[in-house]
C-alpha atoms as a PDB file:
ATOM      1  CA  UNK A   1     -82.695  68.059  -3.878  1.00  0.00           C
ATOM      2  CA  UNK A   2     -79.471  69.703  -2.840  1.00  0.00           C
ATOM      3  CA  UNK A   3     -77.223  67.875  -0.192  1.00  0.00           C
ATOM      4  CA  UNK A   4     -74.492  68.028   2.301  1.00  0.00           C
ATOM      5  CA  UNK A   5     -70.773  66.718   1.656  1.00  0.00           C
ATOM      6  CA  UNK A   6     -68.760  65.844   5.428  1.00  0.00           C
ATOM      7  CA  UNK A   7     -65.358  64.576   5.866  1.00  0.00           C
ATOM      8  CA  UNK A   8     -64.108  62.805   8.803  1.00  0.00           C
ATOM      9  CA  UNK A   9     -62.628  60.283  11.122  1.00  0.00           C
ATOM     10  CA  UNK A  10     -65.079  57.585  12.467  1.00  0.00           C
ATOM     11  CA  UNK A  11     -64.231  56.694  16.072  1.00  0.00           C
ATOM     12  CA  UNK A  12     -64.463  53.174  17.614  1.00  0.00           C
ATOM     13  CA  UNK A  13     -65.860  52.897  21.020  1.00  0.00           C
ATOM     14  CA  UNK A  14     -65.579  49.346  23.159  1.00  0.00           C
ATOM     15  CA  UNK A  15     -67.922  48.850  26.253  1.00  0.00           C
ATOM     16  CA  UNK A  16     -67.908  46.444  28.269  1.00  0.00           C
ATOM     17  CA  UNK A  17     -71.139  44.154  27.460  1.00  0.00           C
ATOM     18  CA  UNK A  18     -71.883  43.553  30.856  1.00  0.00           C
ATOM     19  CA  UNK A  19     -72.812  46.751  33.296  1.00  0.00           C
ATOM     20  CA  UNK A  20     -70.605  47.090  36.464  1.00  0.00           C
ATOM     21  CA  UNK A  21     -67.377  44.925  34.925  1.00  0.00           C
ATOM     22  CA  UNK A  22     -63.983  46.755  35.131  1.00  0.00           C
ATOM     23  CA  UNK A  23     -62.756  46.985  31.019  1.00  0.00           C
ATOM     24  CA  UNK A  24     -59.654  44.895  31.913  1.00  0.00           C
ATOM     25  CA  UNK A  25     -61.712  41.855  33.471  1.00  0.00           C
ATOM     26  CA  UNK A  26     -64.390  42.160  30.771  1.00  0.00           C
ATOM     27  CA  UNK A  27     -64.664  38.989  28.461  1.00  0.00           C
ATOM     28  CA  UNK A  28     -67.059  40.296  25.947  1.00  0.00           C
ATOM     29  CA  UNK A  29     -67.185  44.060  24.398  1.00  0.00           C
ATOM     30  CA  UNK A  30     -70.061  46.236  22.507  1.00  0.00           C
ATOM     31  CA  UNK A  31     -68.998  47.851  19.870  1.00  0.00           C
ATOM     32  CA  UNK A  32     -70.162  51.498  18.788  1.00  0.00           C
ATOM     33  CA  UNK A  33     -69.107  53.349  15.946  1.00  0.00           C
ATOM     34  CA  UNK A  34     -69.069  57.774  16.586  1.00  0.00           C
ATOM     35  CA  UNK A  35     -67.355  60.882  17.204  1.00  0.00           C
ATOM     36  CA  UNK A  36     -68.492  63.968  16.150  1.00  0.00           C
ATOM     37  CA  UNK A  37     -68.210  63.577  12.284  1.00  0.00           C
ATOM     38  CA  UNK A  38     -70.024  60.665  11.692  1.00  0.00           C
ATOM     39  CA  UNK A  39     -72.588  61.638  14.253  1.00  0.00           C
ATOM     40  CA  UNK A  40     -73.162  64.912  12.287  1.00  0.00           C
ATOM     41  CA  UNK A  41     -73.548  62.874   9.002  1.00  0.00           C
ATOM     42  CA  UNK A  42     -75.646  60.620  10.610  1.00  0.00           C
ATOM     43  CA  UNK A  43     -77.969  62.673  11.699  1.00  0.00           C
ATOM     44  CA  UNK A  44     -78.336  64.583   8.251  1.00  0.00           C
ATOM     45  CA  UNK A  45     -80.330  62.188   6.637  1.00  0.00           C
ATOM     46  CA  UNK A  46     -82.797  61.875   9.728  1.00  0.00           C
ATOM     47  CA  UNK A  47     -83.796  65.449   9.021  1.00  0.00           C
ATOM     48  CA  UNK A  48     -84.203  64.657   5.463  1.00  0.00           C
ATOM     49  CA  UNK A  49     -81.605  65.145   3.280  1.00  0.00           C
ATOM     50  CA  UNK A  50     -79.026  63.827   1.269  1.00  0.00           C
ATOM     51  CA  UNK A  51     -75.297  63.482   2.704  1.00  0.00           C
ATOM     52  CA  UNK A  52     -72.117  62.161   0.962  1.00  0.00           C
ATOM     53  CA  UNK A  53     -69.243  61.230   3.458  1.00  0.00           C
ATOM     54  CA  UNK A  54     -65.796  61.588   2.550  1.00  0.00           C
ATOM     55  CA  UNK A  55     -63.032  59.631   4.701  1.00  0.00           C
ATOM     56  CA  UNK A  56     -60.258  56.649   4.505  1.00  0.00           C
ATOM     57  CA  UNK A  57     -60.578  53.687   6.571  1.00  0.00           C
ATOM     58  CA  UNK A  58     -58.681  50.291   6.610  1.00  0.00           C
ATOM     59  CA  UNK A  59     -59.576  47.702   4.039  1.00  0.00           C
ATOM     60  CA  UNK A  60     -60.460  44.891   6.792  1.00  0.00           C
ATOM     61  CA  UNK A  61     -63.703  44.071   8.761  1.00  0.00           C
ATOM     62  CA  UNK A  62     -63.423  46.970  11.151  1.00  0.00           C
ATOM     63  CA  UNK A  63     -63.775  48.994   8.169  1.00  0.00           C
ATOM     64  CA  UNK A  64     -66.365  47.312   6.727  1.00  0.00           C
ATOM     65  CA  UNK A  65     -68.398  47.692   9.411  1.00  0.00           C
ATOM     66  CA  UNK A  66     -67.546  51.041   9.848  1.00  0.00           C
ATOM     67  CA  UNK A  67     -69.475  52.210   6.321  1.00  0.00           C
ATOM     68  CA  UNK A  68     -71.885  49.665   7.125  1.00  0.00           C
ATOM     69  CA  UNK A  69     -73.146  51.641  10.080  1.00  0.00           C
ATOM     70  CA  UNK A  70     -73.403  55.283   7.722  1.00  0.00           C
ATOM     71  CA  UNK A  71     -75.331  52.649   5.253  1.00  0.00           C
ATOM     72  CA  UNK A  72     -77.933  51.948   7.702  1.00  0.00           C
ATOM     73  CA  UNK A  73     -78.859  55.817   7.725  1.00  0.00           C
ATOM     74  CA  UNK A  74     -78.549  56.030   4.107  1.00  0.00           C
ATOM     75  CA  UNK A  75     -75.443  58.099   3.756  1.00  0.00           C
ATOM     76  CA  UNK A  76     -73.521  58.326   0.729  1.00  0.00           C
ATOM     77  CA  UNK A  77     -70.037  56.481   1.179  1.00  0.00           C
ATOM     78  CA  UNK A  78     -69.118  55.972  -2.200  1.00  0.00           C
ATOM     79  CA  UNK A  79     -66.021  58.702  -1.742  1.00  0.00           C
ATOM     80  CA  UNK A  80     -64.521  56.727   1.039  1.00  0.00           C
ATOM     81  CA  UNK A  81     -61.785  55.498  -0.104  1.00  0.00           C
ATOM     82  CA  UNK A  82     -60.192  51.569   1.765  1.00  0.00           C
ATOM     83  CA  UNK A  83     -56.604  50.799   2.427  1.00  0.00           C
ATOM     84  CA  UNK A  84     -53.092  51.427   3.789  1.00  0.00           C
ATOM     85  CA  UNK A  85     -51.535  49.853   7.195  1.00  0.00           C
ATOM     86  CA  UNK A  86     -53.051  51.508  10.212  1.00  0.00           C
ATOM     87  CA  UNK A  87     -50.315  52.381  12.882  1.00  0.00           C
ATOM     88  CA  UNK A  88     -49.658  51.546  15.966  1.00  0.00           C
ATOM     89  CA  UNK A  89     -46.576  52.435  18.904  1.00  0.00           C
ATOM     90  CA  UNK A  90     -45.589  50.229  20.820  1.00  0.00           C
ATOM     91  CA  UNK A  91     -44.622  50.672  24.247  1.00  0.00           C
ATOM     92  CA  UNK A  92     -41.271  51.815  23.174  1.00  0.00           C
ATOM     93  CA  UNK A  93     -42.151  54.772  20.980  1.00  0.00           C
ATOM     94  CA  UNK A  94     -41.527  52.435  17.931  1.00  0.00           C
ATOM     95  CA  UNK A  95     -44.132  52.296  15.063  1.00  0.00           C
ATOM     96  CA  UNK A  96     -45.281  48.676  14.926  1.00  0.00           C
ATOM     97  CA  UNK A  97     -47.874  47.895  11.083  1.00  0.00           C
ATOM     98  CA  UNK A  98     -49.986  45.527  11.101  1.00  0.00           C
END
């Protein structure tokens, strides 16, 4: 069976668990991994065929979870490759590392 090869960024959306709370009074958050890449890839497998996904995420439990949601629809994510220091500015334009 032939397949599909996507690259990508994975987004990270936060909601506010409960409905009606404003995001900056909100104690508790659901988390939703998307964007249009990894909803394409996603949804390759659900029409029945075989997709590899080809990215770089952070090697730390927001990653993880990351290829652990492509997992659950059976894509491919042995090309995704798990490291560096994810940046960040801070308010001042600076670039802070974790």
């Amino acid at each position: 069976m032939k397949g599909f090869v996507t690259f990508g960024e994975i987004m990270l959306r936060l909601s506010q668990s409960q409905i009606g709370d404003k995001i900056l009074i909100a104690n508790e958050f659901s988390v939703v991994y998307g964007g249009s890449e990894s909803n394409v890839t996603t949804s390759i497998p659900c029409l029945g065929n075989k997709v590899s996904f080809i990215s770089k995420l952070p090697n730390n439990p927001l990653g993880n979870a990351a290829l652990l949601g492509l997992n659950k629809y059976k894509v491919d994510t042995d090309k995704v490759l798990l490291g560096g220091n994810p940046i960040w500015r801070n308010n001042d334009g600076s670039i802070a590392e974790w």
